[in-house]
C-alpha atoms as a PDB file:
ATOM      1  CA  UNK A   1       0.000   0.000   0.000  1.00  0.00           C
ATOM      2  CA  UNK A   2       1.133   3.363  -0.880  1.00  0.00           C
ATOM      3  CA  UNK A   3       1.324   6.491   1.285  1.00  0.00           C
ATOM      4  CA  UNK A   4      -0.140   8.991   0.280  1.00  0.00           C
ATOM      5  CA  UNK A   5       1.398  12.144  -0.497  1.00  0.00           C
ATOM      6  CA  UNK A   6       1.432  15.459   1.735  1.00  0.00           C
ATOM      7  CA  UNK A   7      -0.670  17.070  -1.009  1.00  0.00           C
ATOM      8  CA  UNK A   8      -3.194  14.139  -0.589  1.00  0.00           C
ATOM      9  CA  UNK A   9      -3.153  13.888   3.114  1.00  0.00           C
ATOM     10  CA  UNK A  10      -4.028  17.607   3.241  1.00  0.00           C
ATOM     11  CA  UNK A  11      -6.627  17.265   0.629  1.00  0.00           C
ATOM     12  CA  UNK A  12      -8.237  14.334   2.507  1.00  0.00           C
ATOM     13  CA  UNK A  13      -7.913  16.621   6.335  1.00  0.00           C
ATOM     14  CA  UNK A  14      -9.143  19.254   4.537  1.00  0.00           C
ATOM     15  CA  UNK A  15     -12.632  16.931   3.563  1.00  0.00           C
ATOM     16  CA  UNK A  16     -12.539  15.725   6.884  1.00  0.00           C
ATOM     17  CA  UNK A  17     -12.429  18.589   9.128  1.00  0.00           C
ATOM     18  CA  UNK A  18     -14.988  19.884   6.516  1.00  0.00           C
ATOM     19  CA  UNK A  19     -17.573  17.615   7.271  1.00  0.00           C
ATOM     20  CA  UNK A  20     -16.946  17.569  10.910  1.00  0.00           C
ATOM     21  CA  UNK A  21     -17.468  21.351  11.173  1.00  0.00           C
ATOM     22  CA  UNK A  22     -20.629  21.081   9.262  1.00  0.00           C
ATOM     23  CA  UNK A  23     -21.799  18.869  11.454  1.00  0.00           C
ATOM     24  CA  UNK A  24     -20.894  20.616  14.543  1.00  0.00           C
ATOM     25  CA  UNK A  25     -22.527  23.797  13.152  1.00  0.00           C
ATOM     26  CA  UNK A  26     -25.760  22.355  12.351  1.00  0.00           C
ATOM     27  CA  UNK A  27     -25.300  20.908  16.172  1.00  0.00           C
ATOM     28  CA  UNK A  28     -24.753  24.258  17.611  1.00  0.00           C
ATOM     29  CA  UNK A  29     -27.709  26.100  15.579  1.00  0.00           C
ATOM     30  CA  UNK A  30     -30.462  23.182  16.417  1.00  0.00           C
ATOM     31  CA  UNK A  31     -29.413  23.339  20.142  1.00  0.00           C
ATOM     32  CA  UNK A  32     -29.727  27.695  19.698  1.00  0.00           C
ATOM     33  CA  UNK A  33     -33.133  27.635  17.993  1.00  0.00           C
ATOM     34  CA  UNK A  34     -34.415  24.845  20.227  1.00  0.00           C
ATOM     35  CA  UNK A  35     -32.936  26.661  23.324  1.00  0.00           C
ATOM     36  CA  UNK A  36     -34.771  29.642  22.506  1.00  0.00           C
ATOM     37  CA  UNK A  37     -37.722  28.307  21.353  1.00  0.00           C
ATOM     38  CA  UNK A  38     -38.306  26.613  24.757  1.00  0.00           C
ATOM     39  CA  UNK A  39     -37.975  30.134  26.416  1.00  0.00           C
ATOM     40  CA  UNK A  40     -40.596  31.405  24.152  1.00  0.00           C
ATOM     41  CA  UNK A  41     -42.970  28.375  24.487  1.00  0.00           C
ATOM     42  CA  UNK A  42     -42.087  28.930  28.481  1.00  0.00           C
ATOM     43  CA  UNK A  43     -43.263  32.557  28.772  1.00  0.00           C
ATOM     44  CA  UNK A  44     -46.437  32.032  26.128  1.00  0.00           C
ATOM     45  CA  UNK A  45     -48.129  29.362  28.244  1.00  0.00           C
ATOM     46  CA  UNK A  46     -46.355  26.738  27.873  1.00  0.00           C
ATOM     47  CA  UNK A  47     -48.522  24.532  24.936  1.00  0.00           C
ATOM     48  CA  UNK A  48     -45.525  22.744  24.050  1.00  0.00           C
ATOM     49  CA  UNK A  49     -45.493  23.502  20.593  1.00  0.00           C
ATOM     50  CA  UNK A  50     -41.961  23.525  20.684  1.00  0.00           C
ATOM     51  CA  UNK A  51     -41.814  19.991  20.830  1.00  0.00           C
ATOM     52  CA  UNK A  52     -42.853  19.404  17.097  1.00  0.00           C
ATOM     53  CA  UNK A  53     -39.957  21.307  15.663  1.00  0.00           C
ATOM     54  CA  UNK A  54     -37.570  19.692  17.844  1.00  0.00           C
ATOM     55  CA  UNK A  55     -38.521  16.339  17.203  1.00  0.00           C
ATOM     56  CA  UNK A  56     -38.035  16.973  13.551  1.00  0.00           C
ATOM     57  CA  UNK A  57     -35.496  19.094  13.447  1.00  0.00           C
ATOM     58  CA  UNK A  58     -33.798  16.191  15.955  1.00  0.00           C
ATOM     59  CA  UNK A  59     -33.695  13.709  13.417  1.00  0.00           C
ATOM     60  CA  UNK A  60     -32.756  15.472  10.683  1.00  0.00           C
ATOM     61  CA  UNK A  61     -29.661  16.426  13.014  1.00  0.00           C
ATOM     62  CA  UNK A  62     -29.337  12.533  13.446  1.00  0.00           C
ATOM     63  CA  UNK A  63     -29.231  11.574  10.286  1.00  0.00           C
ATOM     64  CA  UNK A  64     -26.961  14.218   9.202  1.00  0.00           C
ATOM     65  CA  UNK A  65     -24.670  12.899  11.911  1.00  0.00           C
ATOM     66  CA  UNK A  66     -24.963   9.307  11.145  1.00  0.00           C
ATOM     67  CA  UNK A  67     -24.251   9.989   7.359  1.00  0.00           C
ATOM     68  CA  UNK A  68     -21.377  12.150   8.703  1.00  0.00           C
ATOM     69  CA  UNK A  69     -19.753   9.784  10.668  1.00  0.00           C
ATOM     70  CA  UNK A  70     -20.173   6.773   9.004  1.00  0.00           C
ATOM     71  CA  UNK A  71     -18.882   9.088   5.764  1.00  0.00           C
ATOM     72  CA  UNK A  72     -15.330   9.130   7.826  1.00  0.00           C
ATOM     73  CA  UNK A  73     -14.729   6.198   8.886  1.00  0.00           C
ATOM     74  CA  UNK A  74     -15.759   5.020   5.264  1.00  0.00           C
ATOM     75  CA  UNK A  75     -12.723   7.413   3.801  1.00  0.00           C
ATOM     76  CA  UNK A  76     -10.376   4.538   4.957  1.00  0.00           C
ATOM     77  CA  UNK A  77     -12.190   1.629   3.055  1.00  0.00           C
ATOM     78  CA  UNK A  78     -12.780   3.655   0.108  1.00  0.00           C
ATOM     79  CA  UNK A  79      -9.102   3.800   0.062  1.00  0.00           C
ATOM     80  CA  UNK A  80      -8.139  -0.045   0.609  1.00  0.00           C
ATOM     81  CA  UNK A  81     -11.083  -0.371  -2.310  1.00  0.00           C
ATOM     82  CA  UNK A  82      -9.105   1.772  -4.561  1.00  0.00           C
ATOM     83  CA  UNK A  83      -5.772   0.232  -4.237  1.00  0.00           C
ATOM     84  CA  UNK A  84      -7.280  -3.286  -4.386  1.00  0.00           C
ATOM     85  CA  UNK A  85      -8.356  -2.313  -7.672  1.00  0.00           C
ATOM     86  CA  UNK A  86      -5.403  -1.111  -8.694  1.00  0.00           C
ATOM     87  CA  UNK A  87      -3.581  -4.075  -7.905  1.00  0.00           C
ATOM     88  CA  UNK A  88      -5.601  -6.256  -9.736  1.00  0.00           C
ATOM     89  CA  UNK A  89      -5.703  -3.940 -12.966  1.00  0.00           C
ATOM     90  CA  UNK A  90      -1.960  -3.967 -12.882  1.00  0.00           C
ATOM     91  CA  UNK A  91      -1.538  -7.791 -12.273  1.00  0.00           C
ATOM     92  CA  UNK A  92      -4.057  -8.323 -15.681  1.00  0.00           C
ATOM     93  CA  UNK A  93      -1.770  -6.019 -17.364  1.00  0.00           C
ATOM     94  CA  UNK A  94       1.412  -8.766 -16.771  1.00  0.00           C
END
C-alpha cells in the first residue's frame, strides 16, 4: 500500500475537518433555535409547541450525523477499495 502524499493527506484533512465542522454547526444552531424556542414556548403558556420542531429538526440532526460519521470512517475503506483495484488492474496487465 502506498502512502499517500502530503498534497493528498491535506486534501483528505481538509474533507474531513470539513464535514466535521458542518456537522458541529448544524449541532450548535439546532441546540440555539431549540434553546430559545423553549424560552418562548415557556413565557407564552407553555402549549408545548416547541416539541414538534424539535422532534423533527432532531432527526434530521441525526441523520446528518450518522451519514457524517459513518462518511469518515468510510474514507479509509474507500481507500483499501481503490488500491485493491489497482492491484488487480496492474496484475491483468502482466
Amino acid at each position: 500500500m502506498n502512502p499517500m502524499d502530503e498534497e493528498a493527506l491535506q486534501q483528505a484533512a481538509k474533507k474531513r475537518v470539513g464535514l466535521k465542522i458542518g456537522f458541529y454547526t448544524h449541532l450548535l444552531v439546532f441546540v440555539l433555535v431549540n434553546s430559545g424556542m423553549y424560552l418562548m414556548n415557556s413565557y407564552s403558556g407553555g402549549q408545548r409547541w416547541h416539541q414538534f420542531p424539535l422532534f423533527g429538526w432532531g432527526l434530521g440532526l441525526a441523520i446528518h450525523g450518522i451519514v457524517t460519521f459513518i462518511s469518515l470512517q468510510g474514507m479509509g475503506l474507500k481507500a483499501r477499495m481503490l488500491e485493491q483495484e489497482i492491484e488487480t488492474l496492474r496484475r491483468r496487465q502482466r
